[in-house]
Protein backbone atom coordinates (compact mmCIF):
# COMPACT_ATOMS: atom_id res chain seq x y z
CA UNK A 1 -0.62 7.64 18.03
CA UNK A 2 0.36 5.13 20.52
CA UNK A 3 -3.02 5.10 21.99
CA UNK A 4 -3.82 3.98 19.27
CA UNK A 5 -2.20 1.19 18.19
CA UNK A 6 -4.70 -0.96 19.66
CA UNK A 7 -7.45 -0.06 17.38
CA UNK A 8 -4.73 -0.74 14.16
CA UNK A 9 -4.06 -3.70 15.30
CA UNK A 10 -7.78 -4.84 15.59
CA UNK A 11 -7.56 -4.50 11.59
CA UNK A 12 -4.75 -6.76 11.18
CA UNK A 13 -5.53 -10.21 9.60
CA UNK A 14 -2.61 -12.67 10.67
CA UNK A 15 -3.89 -15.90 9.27
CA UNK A 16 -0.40 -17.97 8.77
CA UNK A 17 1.56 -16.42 12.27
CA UNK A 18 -1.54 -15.05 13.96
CA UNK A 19 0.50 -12.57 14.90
CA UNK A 20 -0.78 -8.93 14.92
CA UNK A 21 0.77 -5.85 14.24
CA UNK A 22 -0.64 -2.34 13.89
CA UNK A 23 0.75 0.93 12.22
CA UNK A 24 -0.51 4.74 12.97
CA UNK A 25 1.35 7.22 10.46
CA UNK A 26 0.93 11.23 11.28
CA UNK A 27 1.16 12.97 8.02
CA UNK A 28 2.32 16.78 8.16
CA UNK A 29 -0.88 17.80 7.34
CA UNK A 30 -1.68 16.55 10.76
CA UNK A 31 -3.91 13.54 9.63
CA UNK A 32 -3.65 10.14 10.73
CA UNK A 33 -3.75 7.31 8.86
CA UNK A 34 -4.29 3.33 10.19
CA UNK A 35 -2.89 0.43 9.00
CA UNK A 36 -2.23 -3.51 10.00
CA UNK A 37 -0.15 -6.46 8.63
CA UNK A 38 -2.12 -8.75 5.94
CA UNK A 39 -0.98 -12.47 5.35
CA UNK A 40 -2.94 -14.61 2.89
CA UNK A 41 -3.25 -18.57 3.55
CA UNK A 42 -2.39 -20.73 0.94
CA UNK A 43 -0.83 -17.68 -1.00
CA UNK A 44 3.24 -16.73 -1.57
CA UNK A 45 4.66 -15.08 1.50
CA UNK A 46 6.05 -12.24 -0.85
CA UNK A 47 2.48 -11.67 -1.40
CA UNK A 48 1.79 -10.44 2.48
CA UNK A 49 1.09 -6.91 3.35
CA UNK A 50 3.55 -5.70 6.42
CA UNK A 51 1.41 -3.01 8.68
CA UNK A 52 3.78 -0.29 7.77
CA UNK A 53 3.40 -0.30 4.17
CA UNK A 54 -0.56 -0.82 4.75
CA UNK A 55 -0.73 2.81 7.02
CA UNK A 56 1.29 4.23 4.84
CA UNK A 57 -0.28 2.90 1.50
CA UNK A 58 -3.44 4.17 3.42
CA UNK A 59 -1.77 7.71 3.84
CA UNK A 60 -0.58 7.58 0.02
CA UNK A 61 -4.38 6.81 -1.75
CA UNK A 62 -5.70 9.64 0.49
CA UNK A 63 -3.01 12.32 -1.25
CA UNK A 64 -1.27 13.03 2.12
CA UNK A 65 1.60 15.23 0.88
CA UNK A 66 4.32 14.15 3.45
CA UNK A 67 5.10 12.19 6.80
CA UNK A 68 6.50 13.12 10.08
CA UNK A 69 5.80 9.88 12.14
CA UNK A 70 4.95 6.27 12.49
CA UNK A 71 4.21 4.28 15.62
CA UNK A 72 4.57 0.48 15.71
CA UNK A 73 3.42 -2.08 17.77
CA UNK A 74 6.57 -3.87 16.96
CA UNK A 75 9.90 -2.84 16.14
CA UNK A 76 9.96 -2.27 12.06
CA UNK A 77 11.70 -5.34 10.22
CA UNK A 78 14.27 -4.14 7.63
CA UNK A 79 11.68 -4.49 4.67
CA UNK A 80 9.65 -1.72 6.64
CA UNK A 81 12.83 0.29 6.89
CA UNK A 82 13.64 0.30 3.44
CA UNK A 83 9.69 1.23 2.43
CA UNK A 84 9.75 3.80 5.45
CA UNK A 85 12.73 5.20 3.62
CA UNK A 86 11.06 5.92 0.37
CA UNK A 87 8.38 7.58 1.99
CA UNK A 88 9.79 9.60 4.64
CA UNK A 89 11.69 11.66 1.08
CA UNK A 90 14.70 13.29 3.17
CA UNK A 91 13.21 13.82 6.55
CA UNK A 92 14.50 12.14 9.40
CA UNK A 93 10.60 10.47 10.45
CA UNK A 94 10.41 9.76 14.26
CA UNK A 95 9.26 5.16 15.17
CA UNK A 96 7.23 5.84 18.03
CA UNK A 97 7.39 1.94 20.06
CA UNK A 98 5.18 1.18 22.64
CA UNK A 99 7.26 1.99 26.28
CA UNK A 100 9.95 2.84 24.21
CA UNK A 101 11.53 6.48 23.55
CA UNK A 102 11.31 7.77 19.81
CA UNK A 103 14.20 6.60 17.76
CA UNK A 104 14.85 8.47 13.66
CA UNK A 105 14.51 6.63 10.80
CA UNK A 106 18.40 7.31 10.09
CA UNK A 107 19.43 4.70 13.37
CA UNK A 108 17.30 2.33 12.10
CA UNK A 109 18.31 2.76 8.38
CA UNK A 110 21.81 3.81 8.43
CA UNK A 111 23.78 4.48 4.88
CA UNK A 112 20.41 3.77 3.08
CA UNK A 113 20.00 2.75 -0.58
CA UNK A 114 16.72 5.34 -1.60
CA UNK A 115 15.42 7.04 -5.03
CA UNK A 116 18.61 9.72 -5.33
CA UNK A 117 20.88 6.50 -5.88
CA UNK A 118 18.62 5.62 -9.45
CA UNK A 119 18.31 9.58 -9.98
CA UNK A 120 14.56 9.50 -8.62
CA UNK A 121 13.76 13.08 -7.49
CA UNK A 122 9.74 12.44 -6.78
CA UNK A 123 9.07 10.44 -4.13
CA UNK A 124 5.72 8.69 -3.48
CA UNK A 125 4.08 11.80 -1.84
CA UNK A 126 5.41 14.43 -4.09
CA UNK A 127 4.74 12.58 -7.42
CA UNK A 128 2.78 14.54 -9.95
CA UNK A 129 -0.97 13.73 -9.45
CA UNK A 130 -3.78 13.72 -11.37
CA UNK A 131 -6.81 16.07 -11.03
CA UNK A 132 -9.71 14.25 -8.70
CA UNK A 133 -12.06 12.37 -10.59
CA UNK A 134 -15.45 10.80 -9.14
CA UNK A 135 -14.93 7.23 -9.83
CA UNK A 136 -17.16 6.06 -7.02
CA UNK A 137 -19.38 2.37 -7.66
CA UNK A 138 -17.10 2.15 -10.67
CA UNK A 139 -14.47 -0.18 -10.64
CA UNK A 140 -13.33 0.69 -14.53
CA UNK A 141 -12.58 3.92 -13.89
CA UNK A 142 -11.69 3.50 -10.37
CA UNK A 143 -8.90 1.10 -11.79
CA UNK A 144 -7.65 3.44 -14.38
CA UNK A 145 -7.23 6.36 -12.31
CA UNK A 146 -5.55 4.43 -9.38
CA UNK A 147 -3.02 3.84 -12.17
CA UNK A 148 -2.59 6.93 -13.77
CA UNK A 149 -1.64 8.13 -9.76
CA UNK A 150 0.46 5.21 -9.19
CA UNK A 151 4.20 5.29 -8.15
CA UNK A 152 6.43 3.61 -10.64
CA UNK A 153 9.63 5.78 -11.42
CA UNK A 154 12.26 2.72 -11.66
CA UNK A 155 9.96 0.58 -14.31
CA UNK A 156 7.37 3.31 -15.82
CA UNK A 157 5.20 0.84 -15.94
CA UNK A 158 1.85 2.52 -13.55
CA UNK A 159 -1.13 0.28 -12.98
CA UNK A 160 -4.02 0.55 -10.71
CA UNK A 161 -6.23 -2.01 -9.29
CA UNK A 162 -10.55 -1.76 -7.91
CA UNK A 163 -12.32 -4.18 -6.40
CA UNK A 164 -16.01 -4.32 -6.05
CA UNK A 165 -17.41 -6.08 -3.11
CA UNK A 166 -20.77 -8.00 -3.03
CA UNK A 167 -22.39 -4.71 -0.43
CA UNK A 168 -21.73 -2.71 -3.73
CA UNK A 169 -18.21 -0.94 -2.15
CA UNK A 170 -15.62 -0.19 -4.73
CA UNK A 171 -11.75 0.01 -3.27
CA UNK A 172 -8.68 1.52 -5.59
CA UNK A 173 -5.26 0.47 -5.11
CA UNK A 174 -2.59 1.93 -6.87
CA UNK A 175 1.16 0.59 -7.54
CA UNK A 176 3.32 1.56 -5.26
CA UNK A 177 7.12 0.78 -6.02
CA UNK A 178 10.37 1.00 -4.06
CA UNK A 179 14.17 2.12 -4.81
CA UNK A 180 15.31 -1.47 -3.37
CA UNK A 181 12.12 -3.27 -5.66
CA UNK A 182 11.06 -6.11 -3.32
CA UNK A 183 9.55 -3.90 -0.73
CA UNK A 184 7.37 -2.47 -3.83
CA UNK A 185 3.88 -2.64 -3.37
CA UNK A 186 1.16 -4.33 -5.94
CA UNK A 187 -1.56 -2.40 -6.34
CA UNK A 188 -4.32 -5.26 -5.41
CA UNK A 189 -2.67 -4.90 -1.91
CA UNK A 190 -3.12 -1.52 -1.99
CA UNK A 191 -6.55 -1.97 -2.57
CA UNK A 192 -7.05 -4.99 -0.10
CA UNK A 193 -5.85 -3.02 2.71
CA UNK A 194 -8.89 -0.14 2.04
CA UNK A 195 -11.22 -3.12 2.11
CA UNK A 196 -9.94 -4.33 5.10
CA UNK A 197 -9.48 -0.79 6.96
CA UNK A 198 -13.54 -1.34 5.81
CA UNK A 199 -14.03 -4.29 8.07
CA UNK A 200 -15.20 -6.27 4.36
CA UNK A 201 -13.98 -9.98 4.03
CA UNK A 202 -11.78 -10.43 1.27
CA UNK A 203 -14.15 -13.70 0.07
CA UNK A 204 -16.89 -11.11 -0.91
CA UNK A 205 -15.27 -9.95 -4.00
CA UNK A 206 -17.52 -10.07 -7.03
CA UNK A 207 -15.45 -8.33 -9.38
CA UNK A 208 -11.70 -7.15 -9.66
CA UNK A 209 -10.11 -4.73 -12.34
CA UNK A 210 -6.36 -4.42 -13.22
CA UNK A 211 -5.52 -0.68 -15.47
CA UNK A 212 -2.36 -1.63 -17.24
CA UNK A 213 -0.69 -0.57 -20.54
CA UNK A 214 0.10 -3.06 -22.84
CA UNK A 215 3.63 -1.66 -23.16
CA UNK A 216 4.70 -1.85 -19.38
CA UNK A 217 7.99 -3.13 -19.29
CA UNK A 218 6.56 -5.38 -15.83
CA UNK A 219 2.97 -6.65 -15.55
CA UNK A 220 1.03 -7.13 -12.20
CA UNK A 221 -1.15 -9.49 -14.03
CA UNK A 222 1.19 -12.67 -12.51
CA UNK A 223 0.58 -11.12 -9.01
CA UNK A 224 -3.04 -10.56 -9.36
CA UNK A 225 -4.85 -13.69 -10.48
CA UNK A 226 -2.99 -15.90 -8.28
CA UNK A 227 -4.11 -14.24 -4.99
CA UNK A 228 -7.34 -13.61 -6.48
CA UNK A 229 -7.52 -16.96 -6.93
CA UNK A 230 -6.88 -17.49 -3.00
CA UNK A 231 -9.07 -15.07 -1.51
CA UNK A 232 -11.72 -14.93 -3.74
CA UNK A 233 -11.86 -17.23 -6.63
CA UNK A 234 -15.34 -16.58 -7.57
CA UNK A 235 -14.43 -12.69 -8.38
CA UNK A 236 -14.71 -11.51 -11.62
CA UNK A 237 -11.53 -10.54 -13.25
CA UNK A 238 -10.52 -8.72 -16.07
CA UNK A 239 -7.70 -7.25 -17.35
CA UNK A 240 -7.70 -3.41 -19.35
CA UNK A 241 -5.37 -0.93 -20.76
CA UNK A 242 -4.99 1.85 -18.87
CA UNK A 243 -6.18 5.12 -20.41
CA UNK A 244 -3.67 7.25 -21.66
């Protein structure tokens, strides 16, 4: 995992601090998944993707059912902490460092604030999923599944996110939320991170889908169009209920 940290990092797309970090996360079913911080010029800062939550956003679309590990190029900040937390769902996960000796999640994150404290008993791995469905070169129903598997116990209010690049490539991003709420996740991130892990630049979106109900008690739609705007503001957009 530490080995490679390199390559994750070669993903990473610093463009306010230039500054790159890379994330390897070992799931228990032995897979490993990539991922590297994301900052958008000219967008919100809130709106930046730290390289833990892309590996393990990255380990969370591909249905990885738990994880045991994480190596960082850089010590995790406390937002990475608090979203390693929600993921690692009562195990003790080992922060592999680079020349550094493996420290638990639990020194890191001591007396955490998690799911149990707002009666949350499914954590993002162990949700309830929905049965596989081929959604691939559509971003309608790419959108509206990544939504129906999204992660939203504290505002039940699931939405799901494609984007369709101009090579044809359609990338699904679901919601991902967090006990402590600012850490949470917006599902165009979710999917921005699958483009990048693709080596696409973000300016070749064509097209861009957010699955929402109408009756969400929160709405992604304020995140969405203003990044969208940034990165690629010749995208299609549109906005669609998400099937029930």
């Amino acid at each position: 995992m530490l080995e490679l940290l390199a390559q994750a990092q070669s993903y990473a797309r610093p463009a306010l601090t230039n500054f790159r970090v890379g994330a390897v996360v070992r799931g228990t079913s032995g897979a490993i998944y990539m991922g590297a911080n994301i900052e958008f010029a000219g967008a919100s800062l809130s709106q930046t993707v730290h390289a833990e939550q892309a590996a393990l956003s990255n380990a969370f679309m591909h249905d990885e059912p738990g994880i045991q590990a994480i190596a960082v190029s850089s010590p995790p900040c406390g937002h990475c902490r608090q979203f390693l937390y929600e993921f690692a769902e009562g195990r003790d996960i080992d922060i592999l460092l680079p020349e550094q000796p493996a420290i638990g999640l639990s020194a890191l994150l001591p007396r955490p604030f998690g799911p149990s404290d707002l009666n949350v008993t499914q954590g993002p791995l162990s949700r309830t999923k929905i049965a596989t469905q081929d959604v691939e070169g559509d971003p309608v129903r790419a959108a509206r599944y990544a939504a129906a598997n999204a992660y939203a116990p504290y505002s039940n209010s699931p939405s799901g996110v494609a984007i369709r690049s101009r090579r044809g490539n359609v990338y699904r991003g679901s919601y991902i939320e967090n006990a402590a709420f600012n850490p949470s996740l917006a599902p165009l991130q979710v999917a921005l991170v699958a483009m990048a892990m693709a080596n696409e630049d973000f300016s070749d979106i064509v097209e861009a889908v957010l699955a929402e109900a109408a009756n969400n008690s929160i709405s992604q739609l304020s995140t969405t169009k203003p990044l969208l705007a940034v990165i690629a503001p010749r995208a299609e957009f549109r906005l669609l209920p998400r099937a029930k």
